[in-house]
N, C-alpha and C. Protein backbone atom coordinates (compact mmCIF):
# COMPACT_ATOMS: atom_id res chain seq x y z
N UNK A 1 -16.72 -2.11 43.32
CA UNK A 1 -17.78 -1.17 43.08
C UNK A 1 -18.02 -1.02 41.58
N UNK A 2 -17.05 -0.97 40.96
CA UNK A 2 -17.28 -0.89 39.65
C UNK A 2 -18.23 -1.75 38.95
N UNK A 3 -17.62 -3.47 39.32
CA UNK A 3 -17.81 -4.35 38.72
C UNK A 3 -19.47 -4.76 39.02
N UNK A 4 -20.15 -3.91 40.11
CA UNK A 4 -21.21 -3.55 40.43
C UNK A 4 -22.07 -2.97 39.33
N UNK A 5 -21.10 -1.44 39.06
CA UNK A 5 -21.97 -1.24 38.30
C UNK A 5 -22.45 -1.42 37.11
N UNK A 6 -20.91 -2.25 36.33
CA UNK A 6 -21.25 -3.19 34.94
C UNK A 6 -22.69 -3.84 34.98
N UNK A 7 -22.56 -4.63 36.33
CA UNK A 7 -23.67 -5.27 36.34
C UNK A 7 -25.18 -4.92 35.91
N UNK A 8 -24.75 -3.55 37.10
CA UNK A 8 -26.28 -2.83 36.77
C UNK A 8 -26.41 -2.59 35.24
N UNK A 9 -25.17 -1.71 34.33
CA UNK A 9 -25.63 -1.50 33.38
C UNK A 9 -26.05 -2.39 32.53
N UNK A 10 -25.73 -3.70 32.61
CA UNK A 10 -26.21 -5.05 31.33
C UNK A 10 -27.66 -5.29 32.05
N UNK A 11 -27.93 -5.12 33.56
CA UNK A 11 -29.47 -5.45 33.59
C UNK A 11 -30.23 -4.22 32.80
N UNK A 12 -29.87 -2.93 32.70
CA UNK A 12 -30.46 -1.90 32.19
C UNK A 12 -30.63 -1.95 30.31
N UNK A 13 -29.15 -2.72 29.90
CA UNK A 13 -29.53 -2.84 28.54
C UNK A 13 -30.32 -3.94 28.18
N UNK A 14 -30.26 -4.78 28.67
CA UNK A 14 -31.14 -5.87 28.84
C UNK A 14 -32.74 -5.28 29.06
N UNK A 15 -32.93 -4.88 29.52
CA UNK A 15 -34.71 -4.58 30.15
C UNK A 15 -34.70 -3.59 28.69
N UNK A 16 -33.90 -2.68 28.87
CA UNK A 16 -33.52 -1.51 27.41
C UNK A 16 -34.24 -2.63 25.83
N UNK A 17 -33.26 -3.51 25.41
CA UNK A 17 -33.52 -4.08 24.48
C UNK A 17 -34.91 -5.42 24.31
N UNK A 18 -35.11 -5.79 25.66
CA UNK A 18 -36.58 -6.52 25.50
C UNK A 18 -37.61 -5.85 25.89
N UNK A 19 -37.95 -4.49 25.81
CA UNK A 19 -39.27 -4.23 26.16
C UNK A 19 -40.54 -4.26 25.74
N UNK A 20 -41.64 -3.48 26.46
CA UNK A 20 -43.17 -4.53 26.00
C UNK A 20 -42.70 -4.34 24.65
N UNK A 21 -43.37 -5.19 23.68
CA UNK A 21 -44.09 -5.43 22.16
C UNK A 21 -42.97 -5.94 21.76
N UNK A 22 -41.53 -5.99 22.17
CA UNK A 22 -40.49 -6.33 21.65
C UNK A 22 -40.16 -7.85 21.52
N UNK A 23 -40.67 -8.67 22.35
CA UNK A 23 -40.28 -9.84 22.97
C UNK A 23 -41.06 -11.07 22.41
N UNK A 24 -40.63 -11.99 22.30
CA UNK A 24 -42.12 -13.39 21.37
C UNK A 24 -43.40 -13.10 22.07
N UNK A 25 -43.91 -13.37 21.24
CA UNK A 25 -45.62 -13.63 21.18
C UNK A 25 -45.73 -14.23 22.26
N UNK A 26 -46.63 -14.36 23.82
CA UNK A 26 -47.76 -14.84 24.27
C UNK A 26 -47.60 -16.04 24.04
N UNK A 27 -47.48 -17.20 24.63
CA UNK A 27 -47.96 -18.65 23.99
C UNK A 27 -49.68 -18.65 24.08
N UNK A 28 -50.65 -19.07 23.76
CA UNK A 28 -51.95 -19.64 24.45
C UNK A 28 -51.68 -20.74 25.06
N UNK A 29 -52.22 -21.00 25.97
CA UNK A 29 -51.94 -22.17 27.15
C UNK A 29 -52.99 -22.74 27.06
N UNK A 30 -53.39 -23.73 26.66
CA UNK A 30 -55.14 -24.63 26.72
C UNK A 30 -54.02 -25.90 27.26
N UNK A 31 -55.11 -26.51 28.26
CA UNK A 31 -54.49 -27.61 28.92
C UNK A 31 -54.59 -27.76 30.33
N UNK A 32 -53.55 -28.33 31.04
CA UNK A 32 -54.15 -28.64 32.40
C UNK A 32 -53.48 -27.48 33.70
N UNK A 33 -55.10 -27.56 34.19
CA UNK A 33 -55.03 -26.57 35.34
C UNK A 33 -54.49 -27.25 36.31
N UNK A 34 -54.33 -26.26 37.36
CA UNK A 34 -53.93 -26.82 38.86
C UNK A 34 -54.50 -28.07 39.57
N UNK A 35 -56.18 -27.74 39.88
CA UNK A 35 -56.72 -29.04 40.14
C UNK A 35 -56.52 -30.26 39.62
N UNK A 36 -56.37 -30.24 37.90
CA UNK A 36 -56.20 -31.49 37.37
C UNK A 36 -54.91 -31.68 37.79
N UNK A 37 -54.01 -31.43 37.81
CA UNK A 37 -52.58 -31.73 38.06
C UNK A 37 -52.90 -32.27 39.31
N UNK A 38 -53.36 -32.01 40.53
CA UNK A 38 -52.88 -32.32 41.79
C UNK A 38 -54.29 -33.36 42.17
N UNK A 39 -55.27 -33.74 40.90
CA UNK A 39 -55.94 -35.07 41.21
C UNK A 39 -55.48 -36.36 40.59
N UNK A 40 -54.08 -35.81 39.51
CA UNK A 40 -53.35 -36.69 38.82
C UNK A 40 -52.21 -37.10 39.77
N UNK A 41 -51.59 -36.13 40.49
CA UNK A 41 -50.55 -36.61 41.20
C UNK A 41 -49.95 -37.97 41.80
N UNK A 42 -51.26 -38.30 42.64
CA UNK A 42 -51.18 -39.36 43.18
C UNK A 42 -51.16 -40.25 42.02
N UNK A 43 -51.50 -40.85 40.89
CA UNK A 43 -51.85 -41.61 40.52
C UNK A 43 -50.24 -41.82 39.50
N UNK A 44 -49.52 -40.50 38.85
CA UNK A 44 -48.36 -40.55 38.91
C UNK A 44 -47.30 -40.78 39.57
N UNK A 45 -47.43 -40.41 40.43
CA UNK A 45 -46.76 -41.24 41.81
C UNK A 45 -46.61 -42.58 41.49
N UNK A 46 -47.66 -43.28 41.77
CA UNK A 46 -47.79 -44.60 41.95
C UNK A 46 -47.06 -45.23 40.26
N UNK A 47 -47.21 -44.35 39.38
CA UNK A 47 -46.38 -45.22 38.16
C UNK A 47 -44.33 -44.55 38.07
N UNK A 48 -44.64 -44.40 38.95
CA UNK A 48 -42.99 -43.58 39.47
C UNK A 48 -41.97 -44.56 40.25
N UNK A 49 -42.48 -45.82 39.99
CA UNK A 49 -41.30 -47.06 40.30
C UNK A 49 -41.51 -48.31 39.50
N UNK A 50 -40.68 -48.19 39.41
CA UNK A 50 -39.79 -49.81 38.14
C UNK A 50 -40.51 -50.78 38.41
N UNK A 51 -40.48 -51.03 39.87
CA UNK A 51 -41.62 -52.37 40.17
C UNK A 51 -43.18 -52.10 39.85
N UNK A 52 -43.53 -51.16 40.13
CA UNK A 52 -45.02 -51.17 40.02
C UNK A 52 -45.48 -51.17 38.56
N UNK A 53 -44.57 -50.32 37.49
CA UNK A 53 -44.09 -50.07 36.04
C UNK A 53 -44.36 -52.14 35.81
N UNK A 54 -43.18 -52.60 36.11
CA UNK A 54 -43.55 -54.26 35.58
C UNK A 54 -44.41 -54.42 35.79
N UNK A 55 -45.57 -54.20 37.13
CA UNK A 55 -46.46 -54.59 37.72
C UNK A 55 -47.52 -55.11 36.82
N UNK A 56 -47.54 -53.59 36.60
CA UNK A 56 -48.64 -53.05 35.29
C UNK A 56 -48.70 -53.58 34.02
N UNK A 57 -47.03 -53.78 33.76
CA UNK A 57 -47.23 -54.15 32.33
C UNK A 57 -47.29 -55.76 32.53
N UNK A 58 -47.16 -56.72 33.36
CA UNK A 58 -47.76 -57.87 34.04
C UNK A 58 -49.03 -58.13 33.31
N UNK A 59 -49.54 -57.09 34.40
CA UNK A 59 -50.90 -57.13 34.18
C UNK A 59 -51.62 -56.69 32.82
N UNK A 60 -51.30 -55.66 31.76
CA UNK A 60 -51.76 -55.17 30.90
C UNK A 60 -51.56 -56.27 29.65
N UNK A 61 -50.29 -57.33 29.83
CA UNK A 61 -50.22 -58.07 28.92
C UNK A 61 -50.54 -59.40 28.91
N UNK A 62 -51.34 -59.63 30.47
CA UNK A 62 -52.35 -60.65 30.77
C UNK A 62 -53.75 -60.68 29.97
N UNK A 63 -54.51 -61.52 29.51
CA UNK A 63 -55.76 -61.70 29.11
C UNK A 63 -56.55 -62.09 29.77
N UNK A 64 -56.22 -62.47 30.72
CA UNK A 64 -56.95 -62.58 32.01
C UNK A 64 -56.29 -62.12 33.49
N UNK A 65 -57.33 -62.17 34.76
CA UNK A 65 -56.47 -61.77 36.09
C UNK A 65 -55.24 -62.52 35.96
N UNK A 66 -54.16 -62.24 37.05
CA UNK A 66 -53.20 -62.56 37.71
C UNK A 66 -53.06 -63.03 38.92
N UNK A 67 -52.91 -64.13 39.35
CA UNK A 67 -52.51 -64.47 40.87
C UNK A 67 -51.61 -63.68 41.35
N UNK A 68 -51.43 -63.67 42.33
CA UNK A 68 -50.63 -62.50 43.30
C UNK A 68 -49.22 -63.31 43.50
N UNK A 69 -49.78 -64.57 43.37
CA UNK A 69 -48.55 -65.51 43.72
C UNK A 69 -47.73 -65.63 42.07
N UNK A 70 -48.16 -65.67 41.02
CA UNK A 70 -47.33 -65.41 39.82
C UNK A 70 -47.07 -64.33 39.59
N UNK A 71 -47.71 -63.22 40.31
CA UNK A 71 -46.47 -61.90 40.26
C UNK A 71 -45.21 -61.62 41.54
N UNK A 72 -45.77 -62.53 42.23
CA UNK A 72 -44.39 -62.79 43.21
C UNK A 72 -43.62 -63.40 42.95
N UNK A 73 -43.97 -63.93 41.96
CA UNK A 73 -42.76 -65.39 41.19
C UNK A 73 -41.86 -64.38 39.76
N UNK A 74 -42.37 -63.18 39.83
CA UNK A 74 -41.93 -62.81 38.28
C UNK A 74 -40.92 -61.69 38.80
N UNK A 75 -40.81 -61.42 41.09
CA UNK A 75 -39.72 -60.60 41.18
C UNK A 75 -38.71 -61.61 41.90
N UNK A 76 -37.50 -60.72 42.55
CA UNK A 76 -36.63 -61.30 43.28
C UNK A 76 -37.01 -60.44 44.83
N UNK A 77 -38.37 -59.66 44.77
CA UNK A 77 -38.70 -59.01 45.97
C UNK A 77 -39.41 -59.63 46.83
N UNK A 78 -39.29 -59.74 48.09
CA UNK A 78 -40.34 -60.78 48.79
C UNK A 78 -41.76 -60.46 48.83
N UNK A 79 -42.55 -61.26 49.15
CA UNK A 79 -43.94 -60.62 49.23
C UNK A 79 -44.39 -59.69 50.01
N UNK A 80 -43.47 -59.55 50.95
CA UNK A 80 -44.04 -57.97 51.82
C UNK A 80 -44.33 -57.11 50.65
N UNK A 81 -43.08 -56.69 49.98
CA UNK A 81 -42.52 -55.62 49.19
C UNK A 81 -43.61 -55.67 47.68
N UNK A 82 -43.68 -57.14 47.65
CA UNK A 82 -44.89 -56.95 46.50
C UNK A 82 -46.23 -56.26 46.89
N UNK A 83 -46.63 -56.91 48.02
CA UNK A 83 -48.19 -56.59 48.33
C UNK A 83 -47.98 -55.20 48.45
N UNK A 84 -46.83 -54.53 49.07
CA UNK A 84 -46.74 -52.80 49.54
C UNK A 84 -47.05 -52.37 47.89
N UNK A 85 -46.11 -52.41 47.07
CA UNK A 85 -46.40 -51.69 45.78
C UNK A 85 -47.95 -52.04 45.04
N UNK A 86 -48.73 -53.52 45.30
CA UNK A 86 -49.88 -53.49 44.28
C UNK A 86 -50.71 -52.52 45.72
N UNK A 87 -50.53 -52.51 46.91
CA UNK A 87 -52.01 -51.36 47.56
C UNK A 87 -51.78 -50.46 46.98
N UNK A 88 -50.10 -49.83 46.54
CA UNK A 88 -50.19 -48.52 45.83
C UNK A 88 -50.48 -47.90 44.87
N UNK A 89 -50.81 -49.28 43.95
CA UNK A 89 -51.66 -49.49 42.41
C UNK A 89 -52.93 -49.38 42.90
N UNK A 90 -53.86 -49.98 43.96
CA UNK A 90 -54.95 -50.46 43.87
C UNK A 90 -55.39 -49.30 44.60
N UNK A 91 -54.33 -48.06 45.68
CA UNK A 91 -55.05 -47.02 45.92
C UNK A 91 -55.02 -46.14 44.98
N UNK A 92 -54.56 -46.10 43.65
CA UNK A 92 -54.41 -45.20 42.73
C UNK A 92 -55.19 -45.59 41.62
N UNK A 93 -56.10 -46.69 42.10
CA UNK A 93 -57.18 -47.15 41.12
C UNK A 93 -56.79 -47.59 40.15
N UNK A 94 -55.19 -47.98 39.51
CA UNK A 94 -54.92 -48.51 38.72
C UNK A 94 -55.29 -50.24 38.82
N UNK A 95 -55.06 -50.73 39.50
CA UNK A 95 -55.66 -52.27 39.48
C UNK A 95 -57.09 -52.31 40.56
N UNK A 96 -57.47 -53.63 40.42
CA UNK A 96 -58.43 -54.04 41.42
C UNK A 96 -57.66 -55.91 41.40
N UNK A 97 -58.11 -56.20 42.85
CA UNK A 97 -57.82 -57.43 42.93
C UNK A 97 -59.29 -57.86 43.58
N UNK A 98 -59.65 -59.27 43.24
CA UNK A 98 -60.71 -60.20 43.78
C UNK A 98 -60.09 -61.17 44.79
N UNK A 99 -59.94 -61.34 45.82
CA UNK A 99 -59.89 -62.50 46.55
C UNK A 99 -60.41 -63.90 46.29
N UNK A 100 -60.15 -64.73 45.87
CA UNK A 100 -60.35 -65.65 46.16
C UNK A 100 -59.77 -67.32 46.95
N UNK A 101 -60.54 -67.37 48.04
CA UNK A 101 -59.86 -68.59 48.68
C UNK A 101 -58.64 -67.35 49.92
N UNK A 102 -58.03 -67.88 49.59
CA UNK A 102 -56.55 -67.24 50.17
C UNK A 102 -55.19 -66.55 49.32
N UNK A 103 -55.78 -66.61 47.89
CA UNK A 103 -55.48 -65.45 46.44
C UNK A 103 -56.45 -64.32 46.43
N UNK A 104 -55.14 -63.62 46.02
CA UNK A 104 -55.78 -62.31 45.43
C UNK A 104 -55.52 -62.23 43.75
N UNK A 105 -56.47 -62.53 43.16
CA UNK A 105 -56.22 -61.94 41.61
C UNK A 105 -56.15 -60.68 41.09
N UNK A 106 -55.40 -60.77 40.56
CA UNK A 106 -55.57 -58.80 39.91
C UNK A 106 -55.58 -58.78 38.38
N UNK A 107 -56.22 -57.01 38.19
CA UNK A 107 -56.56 -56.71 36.98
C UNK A 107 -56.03 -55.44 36.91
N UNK A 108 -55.82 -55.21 35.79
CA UNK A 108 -55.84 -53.56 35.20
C UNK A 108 -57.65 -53.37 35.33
N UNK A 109 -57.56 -52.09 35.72
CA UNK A 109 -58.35 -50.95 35.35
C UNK A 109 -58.61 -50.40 34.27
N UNK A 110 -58.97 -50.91 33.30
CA UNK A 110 -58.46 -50.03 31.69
C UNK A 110 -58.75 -48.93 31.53
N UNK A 111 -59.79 -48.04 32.54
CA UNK A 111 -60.38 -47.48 32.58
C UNK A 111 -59.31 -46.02 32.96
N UNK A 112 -58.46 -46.27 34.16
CA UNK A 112 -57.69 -45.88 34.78
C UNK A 112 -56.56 -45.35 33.96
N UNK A 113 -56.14 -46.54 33.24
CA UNK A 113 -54.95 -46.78 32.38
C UNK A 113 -55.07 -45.50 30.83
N UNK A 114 -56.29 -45.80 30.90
CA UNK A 114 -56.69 -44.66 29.62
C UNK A 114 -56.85 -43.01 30.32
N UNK A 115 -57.15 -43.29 31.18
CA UNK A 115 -57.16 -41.86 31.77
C UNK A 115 -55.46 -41.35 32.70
N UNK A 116 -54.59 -41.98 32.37
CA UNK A 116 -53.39 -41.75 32.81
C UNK A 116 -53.23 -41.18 31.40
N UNK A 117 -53.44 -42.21 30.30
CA UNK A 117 -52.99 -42.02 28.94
C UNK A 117 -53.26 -40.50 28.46
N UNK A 118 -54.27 -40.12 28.43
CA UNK A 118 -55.24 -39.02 28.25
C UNK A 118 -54.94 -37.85 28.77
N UNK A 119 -53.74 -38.16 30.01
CA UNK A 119 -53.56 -36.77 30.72
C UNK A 119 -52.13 -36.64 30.53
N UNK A 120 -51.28 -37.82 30.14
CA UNK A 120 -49.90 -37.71 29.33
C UNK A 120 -50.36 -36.52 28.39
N UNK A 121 -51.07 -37.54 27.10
CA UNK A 121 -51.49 -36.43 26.47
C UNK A 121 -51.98 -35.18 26.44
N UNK A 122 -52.31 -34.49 27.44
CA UNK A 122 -52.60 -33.48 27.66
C UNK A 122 -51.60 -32.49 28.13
N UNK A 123 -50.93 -33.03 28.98
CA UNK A 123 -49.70 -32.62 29.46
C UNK A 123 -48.94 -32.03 28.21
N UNK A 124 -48.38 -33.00 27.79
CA UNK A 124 -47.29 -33.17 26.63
C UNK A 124 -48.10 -32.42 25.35
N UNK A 125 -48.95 -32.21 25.18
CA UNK A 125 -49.88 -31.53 24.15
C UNK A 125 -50.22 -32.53 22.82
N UNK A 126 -49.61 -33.80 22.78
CA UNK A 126 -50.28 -34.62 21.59
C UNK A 126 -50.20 -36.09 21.85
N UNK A 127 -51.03 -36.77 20.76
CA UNK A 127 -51.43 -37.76 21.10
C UNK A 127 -49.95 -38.70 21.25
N UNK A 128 -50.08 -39.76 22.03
CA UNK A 128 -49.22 -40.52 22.29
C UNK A 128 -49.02 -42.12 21.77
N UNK A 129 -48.38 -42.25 20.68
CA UNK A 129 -48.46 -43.64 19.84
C UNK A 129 -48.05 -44.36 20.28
N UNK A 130 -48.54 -45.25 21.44
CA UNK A 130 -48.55 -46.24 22.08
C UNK A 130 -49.86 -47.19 22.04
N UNK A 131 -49.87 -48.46 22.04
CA UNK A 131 -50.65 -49.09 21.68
C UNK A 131 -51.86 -49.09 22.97
């Protein structure tokens, strides 16, 4: 019972010694709301595994598309497991692929890629020195 009421008394000096006007300043909060967060989600998601991470940077350090078959050559994952991770790029609008023949080529989105970039930065509150 006692050791009860220690308790109470340190929550009492506690509330005692931070009250209003006493305590830091307010931050201002400019930045991202709820909606933006949860139209970003998905698209973070999708950069939230190692494979799709190479995927990307595959692709970002290509100058041109990619065969589907030289990014199956660049894991030790079979092609089920490849094709599963690029739909999860290509539903997150980070790549697009063209078919051709019985290939699929793929691309970055740069478009995509900058607007991931853009919301790091926003998040994190400054610009991000990455090329």
């Amino acid at each position: 019972m006692r050791e009860s009421l220690n308790t109470i008394e340190k929550i009492e000096t506690i509330k005692n010694e931070v009250g209003a006007g006493e305590c830091c300043q307010p931050v201002a909060i400019v930045g991202l709301g709820h909606s933006q967060a949860a139209e970003m989600e998905s698209l973070f998601a999708a950069l939230a595994d190692s494979t799709r991470l190479s995927i990307l940077n595959i692709l970002a350090q290509s100058r041109q598309e990619v065969c589907v078959c030289d990014i199956t050559a660049s894991f030790t994952l079979g092609q089920p497991t490849i094709s599963h991770h690029l739909r999860i790029l290509r539903e997150a609008g980070l790549i697009s692929g063209d078919k051709r023949g019985k290939w699929v080529y793929y691309s970055l989105v740069g478009s995509k890629a900058a607007e991931a970039k853009a919301m790091l930065e926003k998040v994190l509150g400054a610009p991000l020195l990455v090329g």
